[in-house]
Protein backbone atom coordinates (compact mmCIF):
# COMPACT_ATOMS: atom_id res chain seq x y z
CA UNK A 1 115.87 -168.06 190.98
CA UNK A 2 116.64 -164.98 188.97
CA UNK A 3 117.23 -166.44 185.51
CA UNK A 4 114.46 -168.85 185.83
CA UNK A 5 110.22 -168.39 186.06
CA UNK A 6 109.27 -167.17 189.21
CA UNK A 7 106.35 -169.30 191.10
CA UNK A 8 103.81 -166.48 191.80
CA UNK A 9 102.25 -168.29 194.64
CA UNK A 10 105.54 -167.68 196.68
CA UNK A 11 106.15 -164.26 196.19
CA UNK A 12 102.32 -164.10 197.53
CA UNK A 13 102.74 -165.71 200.47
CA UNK A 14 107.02 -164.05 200.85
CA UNK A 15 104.47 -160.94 200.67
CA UNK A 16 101.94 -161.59 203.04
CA UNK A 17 104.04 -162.78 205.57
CA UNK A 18 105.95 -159.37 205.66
CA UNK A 19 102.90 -157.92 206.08
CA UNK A 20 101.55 -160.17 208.57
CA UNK A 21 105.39 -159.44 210.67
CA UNK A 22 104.11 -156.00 210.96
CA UNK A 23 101.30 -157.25 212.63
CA UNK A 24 103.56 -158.78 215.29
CA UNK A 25 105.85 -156.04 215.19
CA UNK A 26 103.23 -152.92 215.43
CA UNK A 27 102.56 -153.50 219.10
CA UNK A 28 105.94 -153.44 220.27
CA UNK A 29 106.32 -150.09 218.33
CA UNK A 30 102.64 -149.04 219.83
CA UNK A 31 103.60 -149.88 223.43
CA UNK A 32 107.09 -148.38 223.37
CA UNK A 33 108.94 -151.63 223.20
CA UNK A 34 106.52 -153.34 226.43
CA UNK A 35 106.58 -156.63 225.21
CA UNK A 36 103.72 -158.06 227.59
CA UNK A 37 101.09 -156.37 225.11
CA UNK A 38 101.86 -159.01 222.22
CA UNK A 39 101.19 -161.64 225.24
CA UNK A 40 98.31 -161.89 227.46
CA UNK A 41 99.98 -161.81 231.20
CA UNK A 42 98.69 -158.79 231.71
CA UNK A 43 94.97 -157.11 230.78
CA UNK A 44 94.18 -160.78 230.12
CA UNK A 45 90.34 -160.51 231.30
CA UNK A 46 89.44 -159.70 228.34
CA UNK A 47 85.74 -159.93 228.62
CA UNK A 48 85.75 -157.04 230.95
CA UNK A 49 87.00 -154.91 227.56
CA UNK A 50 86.13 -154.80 224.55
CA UNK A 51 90.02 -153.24 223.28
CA UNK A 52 91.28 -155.63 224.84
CA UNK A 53 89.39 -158.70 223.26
CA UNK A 54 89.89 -157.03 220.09
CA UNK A 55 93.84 -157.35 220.64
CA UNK A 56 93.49 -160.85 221.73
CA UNK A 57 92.04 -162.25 218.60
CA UNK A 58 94.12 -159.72 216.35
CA UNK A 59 97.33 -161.80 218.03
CA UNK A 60 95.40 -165.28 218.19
CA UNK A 61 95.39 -165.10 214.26
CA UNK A 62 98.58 -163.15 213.84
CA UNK A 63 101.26 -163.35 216.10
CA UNK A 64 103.76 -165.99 215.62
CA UNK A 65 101.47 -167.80 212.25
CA UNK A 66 102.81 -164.94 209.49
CA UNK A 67 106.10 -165.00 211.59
CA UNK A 68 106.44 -168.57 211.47
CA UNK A 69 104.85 -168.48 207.53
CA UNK A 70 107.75 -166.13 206.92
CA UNK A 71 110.66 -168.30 208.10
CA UNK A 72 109.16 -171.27 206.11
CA UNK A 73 109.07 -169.47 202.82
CA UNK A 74 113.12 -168.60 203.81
CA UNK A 75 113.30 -172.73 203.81
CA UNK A 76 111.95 -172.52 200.19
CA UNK A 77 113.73 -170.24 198.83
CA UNK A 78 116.76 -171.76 200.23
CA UNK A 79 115.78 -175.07 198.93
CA UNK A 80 114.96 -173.67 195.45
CA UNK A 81 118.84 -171.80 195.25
CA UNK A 82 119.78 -175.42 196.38
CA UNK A 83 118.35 -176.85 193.55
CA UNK A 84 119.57 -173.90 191.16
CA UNK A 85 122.94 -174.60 191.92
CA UNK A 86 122.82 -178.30 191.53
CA UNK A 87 121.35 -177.74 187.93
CA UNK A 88 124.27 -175.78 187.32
CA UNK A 89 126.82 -177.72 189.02
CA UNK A 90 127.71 -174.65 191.07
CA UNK A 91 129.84 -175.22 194.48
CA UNK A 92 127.02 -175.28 196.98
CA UNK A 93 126.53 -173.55 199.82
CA UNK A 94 129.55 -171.24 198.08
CA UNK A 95 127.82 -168.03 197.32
CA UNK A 96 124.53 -168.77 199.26
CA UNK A 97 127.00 -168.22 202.26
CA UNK A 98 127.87 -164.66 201.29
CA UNK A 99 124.26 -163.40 200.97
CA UNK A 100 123.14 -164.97 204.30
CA UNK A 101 126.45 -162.89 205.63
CA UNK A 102 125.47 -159.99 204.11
CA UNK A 103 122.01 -160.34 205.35
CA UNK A 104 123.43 -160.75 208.50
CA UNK A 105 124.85 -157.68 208.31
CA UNK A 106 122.01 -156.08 207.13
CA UNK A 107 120.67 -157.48 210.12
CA UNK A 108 123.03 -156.18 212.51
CA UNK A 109 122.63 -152.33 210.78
CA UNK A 110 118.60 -153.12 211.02
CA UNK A 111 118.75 -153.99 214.74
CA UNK A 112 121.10 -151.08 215.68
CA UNK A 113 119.17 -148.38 213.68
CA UNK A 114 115.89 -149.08 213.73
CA UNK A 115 114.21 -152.43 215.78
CA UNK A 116 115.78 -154.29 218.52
CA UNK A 117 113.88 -157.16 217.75
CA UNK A 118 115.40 -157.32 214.22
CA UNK A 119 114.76 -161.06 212.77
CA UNK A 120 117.41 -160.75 209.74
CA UNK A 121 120.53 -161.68 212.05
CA UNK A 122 118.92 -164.96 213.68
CA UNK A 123 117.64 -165.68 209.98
CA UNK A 124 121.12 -165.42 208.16
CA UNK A 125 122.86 -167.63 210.94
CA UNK A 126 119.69 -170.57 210.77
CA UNK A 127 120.10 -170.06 206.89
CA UNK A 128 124.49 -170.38 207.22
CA UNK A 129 123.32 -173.92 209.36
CA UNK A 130 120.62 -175.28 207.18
CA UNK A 131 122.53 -174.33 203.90
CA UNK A 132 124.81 -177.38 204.93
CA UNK A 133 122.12 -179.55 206.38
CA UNK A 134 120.07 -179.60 203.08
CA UNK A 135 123.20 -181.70 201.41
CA UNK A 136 122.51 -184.28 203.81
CA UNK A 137 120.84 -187.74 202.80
CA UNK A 138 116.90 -187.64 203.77
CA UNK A 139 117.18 -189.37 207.05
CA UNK A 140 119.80 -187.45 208.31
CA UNK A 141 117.34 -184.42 207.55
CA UNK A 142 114.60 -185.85 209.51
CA UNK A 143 116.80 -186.46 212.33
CA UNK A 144 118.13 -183.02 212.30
CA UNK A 145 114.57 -182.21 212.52
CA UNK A 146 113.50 -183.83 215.34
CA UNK A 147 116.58 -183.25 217.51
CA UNK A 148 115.87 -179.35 217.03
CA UNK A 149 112.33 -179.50 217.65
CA UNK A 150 113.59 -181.58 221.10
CA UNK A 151 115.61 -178.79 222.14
CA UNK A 152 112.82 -175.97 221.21
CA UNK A 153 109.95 -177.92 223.13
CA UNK A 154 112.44 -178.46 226.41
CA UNK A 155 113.00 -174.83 226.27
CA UNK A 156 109.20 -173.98 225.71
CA UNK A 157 108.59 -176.53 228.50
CA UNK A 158 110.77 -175.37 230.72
CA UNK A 159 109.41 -171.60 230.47
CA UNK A 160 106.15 -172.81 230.70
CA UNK A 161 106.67 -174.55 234.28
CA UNK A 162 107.64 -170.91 235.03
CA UNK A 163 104.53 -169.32 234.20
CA UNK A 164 102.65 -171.84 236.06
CA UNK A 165 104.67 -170.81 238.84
CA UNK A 166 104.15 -166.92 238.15
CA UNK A 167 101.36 -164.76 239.40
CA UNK A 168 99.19 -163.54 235.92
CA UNK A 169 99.54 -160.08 236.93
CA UNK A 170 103.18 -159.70 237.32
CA UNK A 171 103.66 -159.59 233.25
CA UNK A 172 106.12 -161.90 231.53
CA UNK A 173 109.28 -159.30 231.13
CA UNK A 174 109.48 -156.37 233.43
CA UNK A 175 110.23 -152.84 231.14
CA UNK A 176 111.36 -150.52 232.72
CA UNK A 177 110.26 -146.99 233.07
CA UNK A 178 113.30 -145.84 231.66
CA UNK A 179 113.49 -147.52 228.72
CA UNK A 180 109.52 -146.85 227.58
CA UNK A 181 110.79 -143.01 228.97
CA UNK A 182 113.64 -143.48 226.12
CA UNK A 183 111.38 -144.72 223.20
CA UNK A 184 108.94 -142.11 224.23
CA UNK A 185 111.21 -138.87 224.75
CA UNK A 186 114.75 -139.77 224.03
CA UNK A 187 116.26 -139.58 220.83
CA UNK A 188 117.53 -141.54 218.21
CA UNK A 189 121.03 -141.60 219.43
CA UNK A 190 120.26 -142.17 222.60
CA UNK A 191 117.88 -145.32 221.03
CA UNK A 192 121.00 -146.59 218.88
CA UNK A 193 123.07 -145.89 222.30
CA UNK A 194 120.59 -148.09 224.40
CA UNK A 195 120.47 -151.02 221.69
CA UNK A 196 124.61 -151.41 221.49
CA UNK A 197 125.01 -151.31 225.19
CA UNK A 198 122.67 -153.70 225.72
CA UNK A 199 122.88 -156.09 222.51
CA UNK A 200 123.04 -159.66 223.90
CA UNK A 201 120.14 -158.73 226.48
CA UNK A 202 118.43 -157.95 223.32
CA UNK A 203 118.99 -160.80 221.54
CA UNK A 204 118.37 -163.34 223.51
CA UNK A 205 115.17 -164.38 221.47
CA UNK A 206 116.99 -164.59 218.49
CA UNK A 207 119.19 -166.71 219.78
CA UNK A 208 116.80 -168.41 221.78
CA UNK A 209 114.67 -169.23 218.41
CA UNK A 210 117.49 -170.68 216.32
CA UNK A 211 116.48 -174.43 216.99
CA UNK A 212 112.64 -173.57 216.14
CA UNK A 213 113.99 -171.58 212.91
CA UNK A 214 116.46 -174.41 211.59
CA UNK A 215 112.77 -176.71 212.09
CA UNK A 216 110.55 -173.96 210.09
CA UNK A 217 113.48 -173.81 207.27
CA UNK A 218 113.80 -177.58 207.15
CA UNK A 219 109.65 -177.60 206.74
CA UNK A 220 110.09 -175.73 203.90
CA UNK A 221 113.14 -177.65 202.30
CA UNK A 222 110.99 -180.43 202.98
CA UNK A 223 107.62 -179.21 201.61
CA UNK A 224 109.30 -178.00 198.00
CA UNK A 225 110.91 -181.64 197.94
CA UNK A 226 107.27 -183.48 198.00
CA UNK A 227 106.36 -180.68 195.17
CA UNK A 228 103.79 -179.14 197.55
CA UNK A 229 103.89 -175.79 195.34
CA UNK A 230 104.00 -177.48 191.99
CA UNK A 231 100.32 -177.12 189.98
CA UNK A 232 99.70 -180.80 189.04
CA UNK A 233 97.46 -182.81 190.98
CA UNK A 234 100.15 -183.97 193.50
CA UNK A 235 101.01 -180.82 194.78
CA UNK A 236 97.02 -179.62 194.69
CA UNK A 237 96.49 -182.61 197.04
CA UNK A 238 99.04 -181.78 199.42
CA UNK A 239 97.86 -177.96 199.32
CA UNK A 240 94.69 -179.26 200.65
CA UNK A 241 96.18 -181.21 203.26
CA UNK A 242 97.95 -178.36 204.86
CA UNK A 243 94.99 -176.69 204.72
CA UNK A 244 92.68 -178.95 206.40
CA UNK A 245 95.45 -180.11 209.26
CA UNK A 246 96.75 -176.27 209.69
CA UNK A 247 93.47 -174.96 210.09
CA UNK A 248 91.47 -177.26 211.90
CA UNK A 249 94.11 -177.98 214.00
CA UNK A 250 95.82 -175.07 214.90
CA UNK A 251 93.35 -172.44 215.02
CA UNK A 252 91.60 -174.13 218.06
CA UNK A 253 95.15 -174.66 219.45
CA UNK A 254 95.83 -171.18 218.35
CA UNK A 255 92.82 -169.62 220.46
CA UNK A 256 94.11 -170.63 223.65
CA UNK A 257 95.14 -167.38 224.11
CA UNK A 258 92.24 -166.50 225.04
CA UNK A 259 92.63 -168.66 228.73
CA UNK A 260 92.77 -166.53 231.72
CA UNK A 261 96.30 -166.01 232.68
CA UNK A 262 98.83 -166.05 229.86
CA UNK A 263 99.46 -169.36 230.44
CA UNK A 264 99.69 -170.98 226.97
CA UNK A 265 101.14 -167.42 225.41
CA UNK A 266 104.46 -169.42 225.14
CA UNK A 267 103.02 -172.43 223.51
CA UNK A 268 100.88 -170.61 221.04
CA UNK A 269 103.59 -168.60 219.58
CA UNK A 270 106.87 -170.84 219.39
CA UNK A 271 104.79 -174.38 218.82
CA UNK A 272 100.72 -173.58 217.76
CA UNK A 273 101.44 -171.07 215.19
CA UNK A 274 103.88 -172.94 213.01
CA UNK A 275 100.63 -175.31 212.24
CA UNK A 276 98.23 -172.63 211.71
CA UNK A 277 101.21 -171.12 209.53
CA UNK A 278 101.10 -174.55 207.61
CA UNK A 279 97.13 -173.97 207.02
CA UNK A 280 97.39 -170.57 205.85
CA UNK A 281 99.98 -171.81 203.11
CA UNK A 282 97.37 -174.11 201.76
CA UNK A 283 94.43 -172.03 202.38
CA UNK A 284 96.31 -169.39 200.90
CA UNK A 285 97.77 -171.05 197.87
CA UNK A 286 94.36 -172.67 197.32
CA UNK A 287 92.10 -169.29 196.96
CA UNK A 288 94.81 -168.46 194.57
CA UNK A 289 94.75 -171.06 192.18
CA UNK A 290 91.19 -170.68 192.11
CA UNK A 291 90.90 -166.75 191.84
CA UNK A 292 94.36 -165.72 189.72
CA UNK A 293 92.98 -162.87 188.32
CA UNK A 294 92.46 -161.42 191.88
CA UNK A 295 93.75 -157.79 192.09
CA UNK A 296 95.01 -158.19 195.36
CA UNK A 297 97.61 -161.04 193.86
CA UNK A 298 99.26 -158.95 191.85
CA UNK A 299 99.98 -155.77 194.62
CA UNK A 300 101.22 -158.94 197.78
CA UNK A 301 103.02 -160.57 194.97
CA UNK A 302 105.18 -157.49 194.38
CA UNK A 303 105.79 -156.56 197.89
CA UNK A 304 106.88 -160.72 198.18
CA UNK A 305 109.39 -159.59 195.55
CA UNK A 306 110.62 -156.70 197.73
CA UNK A 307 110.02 -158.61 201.20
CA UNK A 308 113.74 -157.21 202.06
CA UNK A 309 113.37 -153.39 201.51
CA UNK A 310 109.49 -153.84 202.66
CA UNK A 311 110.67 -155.02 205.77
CA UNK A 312 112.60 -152.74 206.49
CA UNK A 313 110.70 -150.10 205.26
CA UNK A 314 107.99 -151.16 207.66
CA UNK A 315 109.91 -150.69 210.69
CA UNK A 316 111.13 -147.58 209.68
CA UNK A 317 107.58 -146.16 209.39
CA UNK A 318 106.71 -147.54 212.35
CA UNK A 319 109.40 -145.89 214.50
CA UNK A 320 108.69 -142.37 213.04
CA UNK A 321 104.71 -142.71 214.10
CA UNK A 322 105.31 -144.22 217.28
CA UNK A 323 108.57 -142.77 218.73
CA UNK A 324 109.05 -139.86 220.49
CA UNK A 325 111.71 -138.71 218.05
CA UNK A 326 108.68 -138.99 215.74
CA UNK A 327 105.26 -138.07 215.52
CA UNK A 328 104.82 -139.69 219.19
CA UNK A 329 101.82 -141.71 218.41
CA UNK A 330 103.37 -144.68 220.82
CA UNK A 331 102.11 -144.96 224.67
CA UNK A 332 98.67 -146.68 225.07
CA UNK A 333 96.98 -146.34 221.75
CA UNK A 334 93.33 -148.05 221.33
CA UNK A 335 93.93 -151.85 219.96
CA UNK A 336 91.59 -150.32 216.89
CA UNK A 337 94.03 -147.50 216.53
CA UNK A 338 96.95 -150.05 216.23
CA UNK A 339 94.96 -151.83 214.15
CA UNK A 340 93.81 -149.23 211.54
CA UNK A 341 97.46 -147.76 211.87
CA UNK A 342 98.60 -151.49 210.93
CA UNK A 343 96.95 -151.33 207.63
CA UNK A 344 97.95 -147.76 206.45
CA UNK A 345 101.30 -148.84 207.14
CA UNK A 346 100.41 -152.13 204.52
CA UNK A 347 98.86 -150.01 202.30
CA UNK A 348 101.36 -147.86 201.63
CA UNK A 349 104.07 -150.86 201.35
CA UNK A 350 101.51 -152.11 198.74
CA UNK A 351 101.72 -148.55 196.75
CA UNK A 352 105.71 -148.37 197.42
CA UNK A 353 106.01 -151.50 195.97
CA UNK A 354 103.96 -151.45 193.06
CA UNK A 355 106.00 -148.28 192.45
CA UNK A 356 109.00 -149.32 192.32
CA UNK A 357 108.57 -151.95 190.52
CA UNK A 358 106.93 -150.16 187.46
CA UNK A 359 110.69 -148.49 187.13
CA UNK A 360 113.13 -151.10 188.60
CA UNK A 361 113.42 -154.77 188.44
CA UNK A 362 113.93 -155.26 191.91
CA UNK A 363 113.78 -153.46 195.46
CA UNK A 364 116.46 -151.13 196.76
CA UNK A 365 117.63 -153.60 199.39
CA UNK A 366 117.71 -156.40 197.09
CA UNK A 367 119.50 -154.52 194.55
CA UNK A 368 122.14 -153.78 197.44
CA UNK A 369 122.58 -157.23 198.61
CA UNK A 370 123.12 -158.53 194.87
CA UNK A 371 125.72 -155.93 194.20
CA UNK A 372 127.48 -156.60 196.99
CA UNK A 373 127.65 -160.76 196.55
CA UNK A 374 129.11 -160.35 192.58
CA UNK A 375 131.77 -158.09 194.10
CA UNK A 376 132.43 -160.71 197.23
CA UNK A 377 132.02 -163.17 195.02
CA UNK A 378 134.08 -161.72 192.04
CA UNK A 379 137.01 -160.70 194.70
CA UNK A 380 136.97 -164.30 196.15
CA UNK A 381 137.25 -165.84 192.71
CA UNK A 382 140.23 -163.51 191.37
CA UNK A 383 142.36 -164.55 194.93
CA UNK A 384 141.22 -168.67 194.24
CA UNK A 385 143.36 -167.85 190.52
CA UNK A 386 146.03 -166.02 191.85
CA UNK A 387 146.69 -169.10 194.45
């Protein structure tokens, strides 16, 4: 919504859920791309350590909930250029379906250059699918739901029966030596190298997670459609809701994690942390209608308007301290190290963006992507009038 008032509480949250994807994110980085240390299979007696009970709780409130926070503030602002267009009797999804192309692009550059576990491209193809679902009647939209969130449970189910079935220690994906050997000595060639020849092993997930992302953008179609951000009493109400059900509810779910065994690692992540999500939007939204003035506000809000760039930015800080190619901080680092590394990493997104922002109106990505729909956009209208 360029042309129109911003609502602040968004970009907050857009901004804090970037920051919260680090959280996520940082481990894989740490532990040279070993996913089993954002899970629980392995190391999971965790009273025996105190590092590792630390890194237990850090992912019990983070992984999956910011992630999952994230993809429902994509639904809004999906919803809200919906909207936009309608007011302006603009073809719809017309040019929504060049920027999700560029982003998938931007995507596809972000995965090869810098993280394999890139969300962008699985983003920009649920946002291509829901950008046509949102024109359909209110039924249809809760059937769309459910069928989805079908599909994502069978899946979750279905890997779940396989843990059961799985010794704890064996881990849940075995990395190889070689690859942890590449992140830790190779190069960045040979990094870019590894992710191209092996690009649909890589993206399974986000292909895997396209059901449970069309369901987390249709929450947040749905959620701007009751007026659940709006400041009357209505939306206040609902805000308080979320609140009570997300928290209360999902945080118990949410420490499960911390059962012997990695059995519920699945669960938590792709079906627990979408409610806790839901209780940190109204817990969230809540402390900030109450404390505007807060200086913190003003610094997330900014980074929510440069969630893009920060993003990106993120990762690309994170691969100079942890990779070999890098300083080389990656291997087994202390969960307090990751931690404290976690938030310098924040805190300087925080100063970059607040930067930035003094001298441009929006981030460098951002910037990018609009350029590049007007011209797509501008090309695809001249060829309409020459036909």
């Amino acid at each position: 919504m360029e042309n129109e008032k911003r609502i602040r509480s968004l970009d907050i949250l857009r901004g804090l859920a970037i920051l919260g994807t680090l959280g996520t994110n940082i481990w894989l980085f740490a532990y040279l791309g070993d996913v089993n240390y954002i899970f629980t299979f392995t190391h999971s007696e965790w009273w025996l350590s105190g590092d590792d009970f630390l890194r237990i709780l850090f992912l019990s409130l983070i992984n999956g909930k910011l992630l999952g926070l994230l993809a429902i503030m994509f639904g809004v602002g999906l919803e809200l250029k919906y909207q936009q267009s309608k007011r302006l009797s603009r073809l719809w999804p017309g040019r929504y379906i060049w920027i999700s192309s560029i982003l998938l692009m931007e995507g596809f550059l972000h995965f090869t250059f810098v993280l394999e576990y890139d969300i962008l491209m699985s983003y920009a193809v649920t946002a291509i699918i829901v950008s046509f679902i949102v024109k359909m009647r209110k039924g249809l939209i809760r059937i769309t739901m459910i069928s989805v969130a079908v599909i994502h449970l069978v899946f979750i189910f279905i890997i779940f029966l396989g843990v059961l079935s799985n010794p704890a220690g064996d881990g849940l994906v075995a990395i190889s030596q070689e690859v942890m050997n590449l992140y830790q000595n190779g190069t960045w060639i040979n990094q870019i190298q590894y992710r191209l020849l092996h690009f649909w092993e890589l993206r399974t997930e986000a292909i895997f997670v396209i059901p449970f992302n069309i369901f987390m953008f249709l929450t947040g179609v749905l959620l701007v459609r009751v007026g659940a951000f709006q400041s009357d009493a209505n939306g206040r109400n609902i805000r308080k809701r979320m609140m009570k059900v997300g928290l209360l509810v999902g945080l118990p779910l949410n420490l499960l994690l911390f059962i012997p065994g990695g059995y519920f690692d699945f669960p938590v992540r792709y079906v627990f942390a979408p409610i806790l999500s839901v209780g940190y939007i109204g817990a969230i939204s809540l402390l900030i209608e109450k404390s505007q003035t807060f200086s913190l506000w003003g610094v997330l809000e900014k980074v929510g308007r440069m969630s893009l760039s920060c993003y990106v930015l993120q990762n690309i800080l994170s691969s100079i301290l942890f990779y070999g190619w890098g300083f080389g901080f990656g291997g087994h680092p202390r969960s307090y190290t990751v931690i404290s590394i976690w938030i310098l990493v924040c805190l300087f997104q925080m100063l970059f963006a607040t930067l930035w922002l003094r001298y441009f109106t929006m981030g460098p990505m951002e910037a990018a992507r609009k350029g590049l729909t007007n011209l797509f956009t501008r090309k695809g209208t001249k060829k309409d009038l020459q036909m």
